[in-house]
Protein backbone atom coordinates (compact mmCIF):
# COMPACT_ATOMS: atom_id res chain seq x y z
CA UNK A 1 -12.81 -21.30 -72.53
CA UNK A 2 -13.72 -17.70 -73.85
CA UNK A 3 -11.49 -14.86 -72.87
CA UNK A 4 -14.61 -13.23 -71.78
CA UNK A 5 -15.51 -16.62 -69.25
CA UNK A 6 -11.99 -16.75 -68.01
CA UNK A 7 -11.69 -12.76 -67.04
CA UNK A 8 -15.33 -13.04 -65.26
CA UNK A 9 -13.58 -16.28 -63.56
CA UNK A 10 -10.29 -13.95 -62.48
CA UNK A 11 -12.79 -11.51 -61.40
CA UNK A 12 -14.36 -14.09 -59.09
CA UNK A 13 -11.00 -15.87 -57.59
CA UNK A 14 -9.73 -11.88 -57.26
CA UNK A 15 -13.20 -11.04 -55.39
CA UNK A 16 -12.93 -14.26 -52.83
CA UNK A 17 -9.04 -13.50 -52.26
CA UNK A 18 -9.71 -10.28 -51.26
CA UNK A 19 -13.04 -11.42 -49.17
CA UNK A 20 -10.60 -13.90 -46.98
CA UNK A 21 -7.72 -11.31 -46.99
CA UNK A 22 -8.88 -7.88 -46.13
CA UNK A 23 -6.39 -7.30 -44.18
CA UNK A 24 -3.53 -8.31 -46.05
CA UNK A 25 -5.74 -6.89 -49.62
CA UNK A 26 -5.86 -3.43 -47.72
CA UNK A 27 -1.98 -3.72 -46.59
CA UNK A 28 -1.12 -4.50 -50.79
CA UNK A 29 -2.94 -1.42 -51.99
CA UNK A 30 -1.56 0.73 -49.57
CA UNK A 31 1.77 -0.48 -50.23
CA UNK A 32 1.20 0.24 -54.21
CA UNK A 33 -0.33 3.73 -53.47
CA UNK A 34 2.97 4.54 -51.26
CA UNK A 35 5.24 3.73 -53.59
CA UNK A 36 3.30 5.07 -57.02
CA UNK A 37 3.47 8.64 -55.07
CA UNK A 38 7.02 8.30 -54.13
CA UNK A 39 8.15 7.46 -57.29
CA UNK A 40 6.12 9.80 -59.48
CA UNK A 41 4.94 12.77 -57.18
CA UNK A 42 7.29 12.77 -53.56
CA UNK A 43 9.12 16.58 -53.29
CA UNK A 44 12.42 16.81 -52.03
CA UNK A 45 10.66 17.86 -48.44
CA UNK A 46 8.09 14.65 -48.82
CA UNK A 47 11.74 12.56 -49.40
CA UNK A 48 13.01 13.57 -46.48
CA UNK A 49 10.17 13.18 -44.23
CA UNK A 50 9.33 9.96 -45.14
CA UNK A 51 12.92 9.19 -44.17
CA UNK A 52 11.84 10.11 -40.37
CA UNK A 53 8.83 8.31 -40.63
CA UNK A 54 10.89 4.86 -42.05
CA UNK A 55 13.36 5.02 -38.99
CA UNK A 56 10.49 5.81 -36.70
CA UNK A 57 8.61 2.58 -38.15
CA UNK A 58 11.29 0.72 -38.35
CA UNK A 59 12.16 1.56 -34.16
CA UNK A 60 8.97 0.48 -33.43
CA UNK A 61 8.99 -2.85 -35.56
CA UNK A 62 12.32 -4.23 -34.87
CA UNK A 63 13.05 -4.66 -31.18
CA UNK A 64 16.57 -5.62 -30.84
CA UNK A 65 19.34 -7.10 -33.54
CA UNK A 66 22.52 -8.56 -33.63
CA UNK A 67 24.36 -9.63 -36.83
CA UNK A 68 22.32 -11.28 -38.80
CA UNK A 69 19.51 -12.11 -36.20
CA UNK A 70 16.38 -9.49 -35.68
CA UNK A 71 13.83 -9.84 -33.54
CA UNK A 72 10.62 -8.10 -34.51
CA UNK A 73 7.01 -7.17 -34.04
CA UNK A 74 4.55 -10.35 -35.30
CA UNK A 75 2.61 -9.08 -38.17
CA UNK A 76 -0.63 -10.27 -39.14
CA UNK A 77 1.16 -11.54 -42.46
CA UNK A 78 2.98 -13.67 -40.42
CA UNK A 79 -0.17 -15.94 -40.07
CA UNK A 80 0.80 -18.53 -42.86
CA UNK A 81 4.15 -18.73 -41.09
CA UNK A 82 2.80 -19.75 -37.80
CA UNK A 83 0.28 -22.30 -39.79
CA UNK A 84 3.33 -23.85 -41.63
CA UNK A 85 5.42 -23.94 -38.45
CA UNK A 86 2.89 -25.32 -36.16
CA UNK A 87 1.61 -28.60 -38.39
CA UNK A 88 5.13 -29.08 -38.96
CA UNK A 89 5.60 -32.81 -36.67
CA UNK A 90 9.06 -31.64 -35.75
CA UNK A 91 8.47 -28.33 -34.40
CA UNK A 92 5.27 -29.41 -32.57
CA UNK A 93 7.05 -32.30 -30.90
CA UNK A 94 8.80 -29.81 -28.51
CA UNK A 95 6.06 -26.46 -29.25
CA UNK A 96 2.06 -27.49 -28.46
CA UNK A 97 2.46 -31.32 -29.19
CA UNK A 98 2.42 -33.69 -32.38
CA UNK A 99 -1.48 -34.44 -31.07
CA UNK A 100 -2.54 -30.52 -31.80
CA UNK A 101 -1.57 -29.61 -35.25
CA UNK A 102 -2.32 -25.89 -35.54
CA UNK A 103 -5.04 -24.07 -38.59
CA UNK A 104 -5.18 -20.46 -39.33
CA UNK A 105 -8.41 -20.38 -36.92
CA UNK A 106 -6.30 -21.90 -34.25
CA UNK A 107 -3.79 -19.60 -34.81
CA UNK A 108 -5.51 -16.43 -35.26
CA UNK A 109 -7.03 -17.09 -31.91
CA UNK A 110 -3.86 -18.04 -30.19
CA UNK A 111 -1.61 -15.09 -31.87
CA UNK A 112 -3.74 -12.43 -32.98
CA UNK A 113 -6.07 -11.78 -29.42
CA UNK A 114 -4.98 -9.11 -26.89
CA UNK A 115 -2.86 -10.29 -24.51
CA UNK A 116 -0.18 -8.90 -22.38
CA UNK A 117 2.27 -10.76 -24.48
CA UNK A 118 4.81 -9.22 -26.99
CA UNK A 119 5.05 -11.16 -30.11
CA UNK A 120 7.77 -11.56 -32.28
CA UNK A 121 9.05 -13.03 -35.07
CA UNK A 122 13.08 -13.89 -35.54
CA UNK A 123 14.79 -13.35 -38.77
CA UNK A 124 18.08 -14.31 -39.93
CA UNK A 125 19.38 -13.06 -42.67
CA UNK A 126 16.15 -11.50 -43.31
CA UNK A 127 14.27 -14.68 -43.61
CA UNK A 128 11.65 -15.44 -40.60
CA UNK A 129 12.63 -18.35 -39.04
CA UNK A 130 10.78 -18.23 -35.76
CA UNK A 131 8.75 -17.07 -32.85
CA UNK A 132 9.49 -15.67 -29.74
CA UNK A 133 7.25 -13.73 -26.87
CA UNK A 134 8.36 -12.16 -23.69
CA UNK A 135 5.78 -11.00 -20.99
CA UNK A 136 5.96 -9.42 -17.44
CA UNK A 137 5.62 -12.04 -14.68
CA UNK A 138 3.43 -10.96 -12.10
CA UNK A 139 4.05 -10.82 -8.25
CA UNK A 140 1.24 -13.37 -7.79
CA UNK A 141 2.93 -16.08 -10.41
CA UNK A 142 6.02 -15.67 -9.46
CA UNK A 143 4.59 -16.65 -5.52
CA UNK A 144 2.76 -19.54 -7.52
CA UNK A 145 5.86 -21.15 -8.16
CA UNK A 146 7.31 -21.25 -4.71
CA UNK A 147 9.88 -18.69 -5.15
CA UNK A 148 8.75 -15.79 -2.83
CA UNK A 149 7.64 -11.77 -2.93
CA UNK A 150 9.95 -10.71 -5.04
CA UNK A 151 10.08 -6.78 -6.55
CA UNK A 152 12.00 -7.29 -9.19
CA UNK A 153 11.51 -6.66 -13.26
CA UNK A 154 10.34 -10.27 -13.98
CA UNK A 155 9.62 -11.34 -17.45
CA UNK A 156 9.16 -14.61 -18.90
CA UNK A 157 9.83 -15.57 -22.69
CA UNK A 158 9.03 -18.50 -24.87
CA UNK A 159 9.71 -19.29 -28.51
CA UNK A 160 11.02 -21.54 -31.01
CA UNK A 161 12.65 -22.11 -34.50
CA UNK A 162 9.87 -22.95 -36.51
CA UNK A 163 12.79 -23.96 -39.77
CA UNK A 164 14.33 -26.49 -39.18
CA UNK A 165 16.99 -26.51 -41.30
CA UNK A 166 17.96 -23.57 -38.70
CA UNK A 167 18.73 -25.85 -36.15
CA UNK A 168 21.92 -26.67 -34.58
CA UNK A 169 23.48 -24.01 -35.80
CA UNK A 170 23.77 -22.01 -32.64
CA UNK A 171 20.89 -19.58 -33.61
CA UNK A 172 19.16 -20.73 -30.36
CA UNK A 173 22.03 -19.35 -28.18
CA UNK A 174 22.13 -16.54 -30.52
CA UNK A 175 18.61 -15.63 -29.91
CA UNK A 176 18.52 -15.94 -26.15
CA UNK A 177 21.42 -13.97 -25.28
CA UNK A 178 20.08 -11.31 -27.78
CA UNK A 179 16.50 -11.27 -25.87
CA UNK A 180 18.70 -11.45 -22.41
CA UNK A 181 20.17 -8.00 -23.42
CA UNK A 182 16.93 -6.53 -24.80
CA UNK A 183 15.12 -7.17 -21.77
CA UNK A 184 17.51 -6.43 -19.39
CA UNK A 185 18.98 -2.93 -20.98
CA UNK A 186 15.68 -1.80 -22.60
CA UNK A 187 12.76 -3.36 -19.99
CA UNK A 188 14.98 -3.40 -16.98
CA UNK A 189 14.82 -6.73 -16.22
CA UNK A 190 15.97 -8.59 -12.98
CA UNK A 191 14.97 -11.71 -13.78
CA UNK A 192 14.01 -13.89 -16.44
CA UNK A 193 12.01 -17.27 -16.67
CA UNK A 194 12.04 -19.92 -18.60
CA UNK A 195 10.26 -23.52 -17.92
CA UNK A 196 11.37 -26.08 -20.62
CA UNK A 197 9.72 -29.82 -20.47
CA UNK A 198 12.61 -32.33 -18.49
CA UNK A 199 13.03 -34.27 -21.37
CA UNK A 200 13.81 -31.53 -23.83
CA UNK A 201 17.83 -31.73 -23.69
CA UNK A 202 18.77 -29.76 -26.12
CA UNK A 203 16.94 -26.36 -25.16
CA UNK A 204 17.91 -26.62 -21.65
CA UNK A 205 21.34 -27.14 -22.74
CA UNK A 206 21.05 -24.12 -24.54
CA UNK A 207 19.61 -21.99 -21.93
CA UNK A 208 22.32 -23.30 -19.57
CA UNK A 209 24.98 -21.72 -21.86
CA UNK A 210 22.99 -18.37 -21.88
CA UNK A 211 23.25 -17.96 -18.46
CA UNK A 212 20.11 -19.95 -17.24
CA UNK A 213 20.20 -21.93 -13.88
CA UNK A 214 17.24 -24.41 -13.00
CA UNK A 215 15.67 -23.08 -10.28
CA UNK A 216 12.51 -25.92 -8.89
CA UNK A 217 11.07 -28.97 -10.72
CA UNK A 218 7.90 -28.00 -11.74
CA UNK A 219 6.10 -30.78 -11.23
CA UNK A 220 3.21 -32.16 -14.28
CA UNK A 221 3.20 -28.63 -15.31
CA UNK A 222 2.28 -28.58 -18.68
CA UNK A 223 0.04 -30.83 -21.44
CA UNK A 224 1.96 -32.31 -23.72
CA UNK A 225 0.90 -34.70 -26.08
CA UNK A 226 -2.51 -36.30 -23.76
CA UNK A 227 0.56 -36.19 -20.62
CA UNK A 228 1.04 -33.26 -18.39
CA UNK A 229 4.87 -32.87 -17.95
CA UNK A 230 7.84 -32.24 -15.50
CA UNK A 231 9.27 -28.91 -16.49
CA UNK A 232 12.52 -26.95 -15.32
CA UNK A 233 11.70 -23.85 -13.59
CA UNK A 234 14.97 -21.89 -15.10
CA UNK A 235 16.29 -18.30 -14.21
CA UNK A 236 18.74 -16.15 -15.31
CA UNK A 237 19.16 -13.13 -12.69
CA UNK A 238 21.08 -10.45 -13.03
CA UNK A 239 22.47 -10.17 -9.64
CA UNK A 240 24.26 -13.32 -10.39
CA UNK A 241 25.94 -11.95 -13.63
């Protein structure tokens, strides 16, 4: 092949990259523009600015750490994550179900809409390993499920570890009392929800050890794999802390 033929054939694969990934095309030359000025042009005044405007960022990304463990805002580069999690067989057989393997379509549509969700990745060591989303619970679902008019700060929250070489290594517990603190201290929250599937052990194990109680069997409450499922209904309130 000609070195004329193979730079028209970069120019090409460079052309239908950056087609498929504006976004993240956009976010790279950005990137290279911020850093070429502050290496070759930023003044002593521009330095210390941009130090403002990096802990103001980085409040509004991050939403609570401990240790090791962050949580923070999901990031449209996160989208490959999600895809590799969720066609992953052993994350889906307790997130979404072995039966609905997730594509970048899928999860676009399911991550990326509005929503009155707040989504998050979780890091440790400052490698994502995971996705969690909390989300106020309305007066009307919390009736739904039996439990009364309530006034409280309700939020619900679901997520998982999407490595699994992560697992049983306490991160879950980690996480949850982490997200527990957030909510409570920062949100004000009064209650928190949870509603694992029966069968799933392990994570109601590890809510129970975060402070969780199970609250009402939730009768076939959610598809799983072609089967709609028995789920705990599980609470942790702070008037019983």
């Amino acid at each position: 092949m000609t070195d004329v033929k193979k730079k028209y054939n970069q120019t090409e694969y460079n052309k239908n990259w950056e087609e498929k990934n504006r976004e993240h095309s956009s976010y790279l030359k950005s990137r290279s523009s911020a850093r070429s000025f502050i290496k070759n042009k930023a003044t002593l005044e521009d330095l210390e600015e941009f130090k403002e405007l990096i802990l103001s960022r980085e409040k509004s990304i991050i939403f609570c750490k401990s240790g090791q463990l962050i949580v923070r805002m999901l990031e449209h580069r996160d989208k490959n994550l999600l895809v590799k999690w969720l066609s992953d067989n052993q994350v889906l057989q307790y997130y979404g179900g072995r039966n609905n393997p997730y594509n970048e379509s899928m999860i676009e549509k399911k991550f990326y809409n509005d929503s009155n969700k707040t989504r998050c990745i979780i890091e440790y060591s400052k490698i994502p390993i995971g996705y969690i989303q909390f989300y106020t619970i309305t007066k009307e679902e919390y009736e739904k499920y039996g439990l009364g008019n309530v006034q409280d700060a309700i939020f619900g929250t679901d997520q998982f570890i999407g490595e699994t070489k992560y697992w049983g290594q306490g991160i879950g517990k980690a996480l949850m009392e982490l997200i527990i603190n957030y909510l409570v201290m920062k949100k004000g929250a009064q209650k928190i929800l949870l509603d694992p599937q029966t069968w799933n052990e392990r994570a109601i194990k590890c809510y129970e050890k975060s402070g969780f109680i199970k609250v009402k069997l939730l009768s076939k409450h959610e598809l799983h794999e072609g089967e709609f499922k028995d789920c705990w209904l599980m609470a942790y309130d702070v008037k019983n802390i």
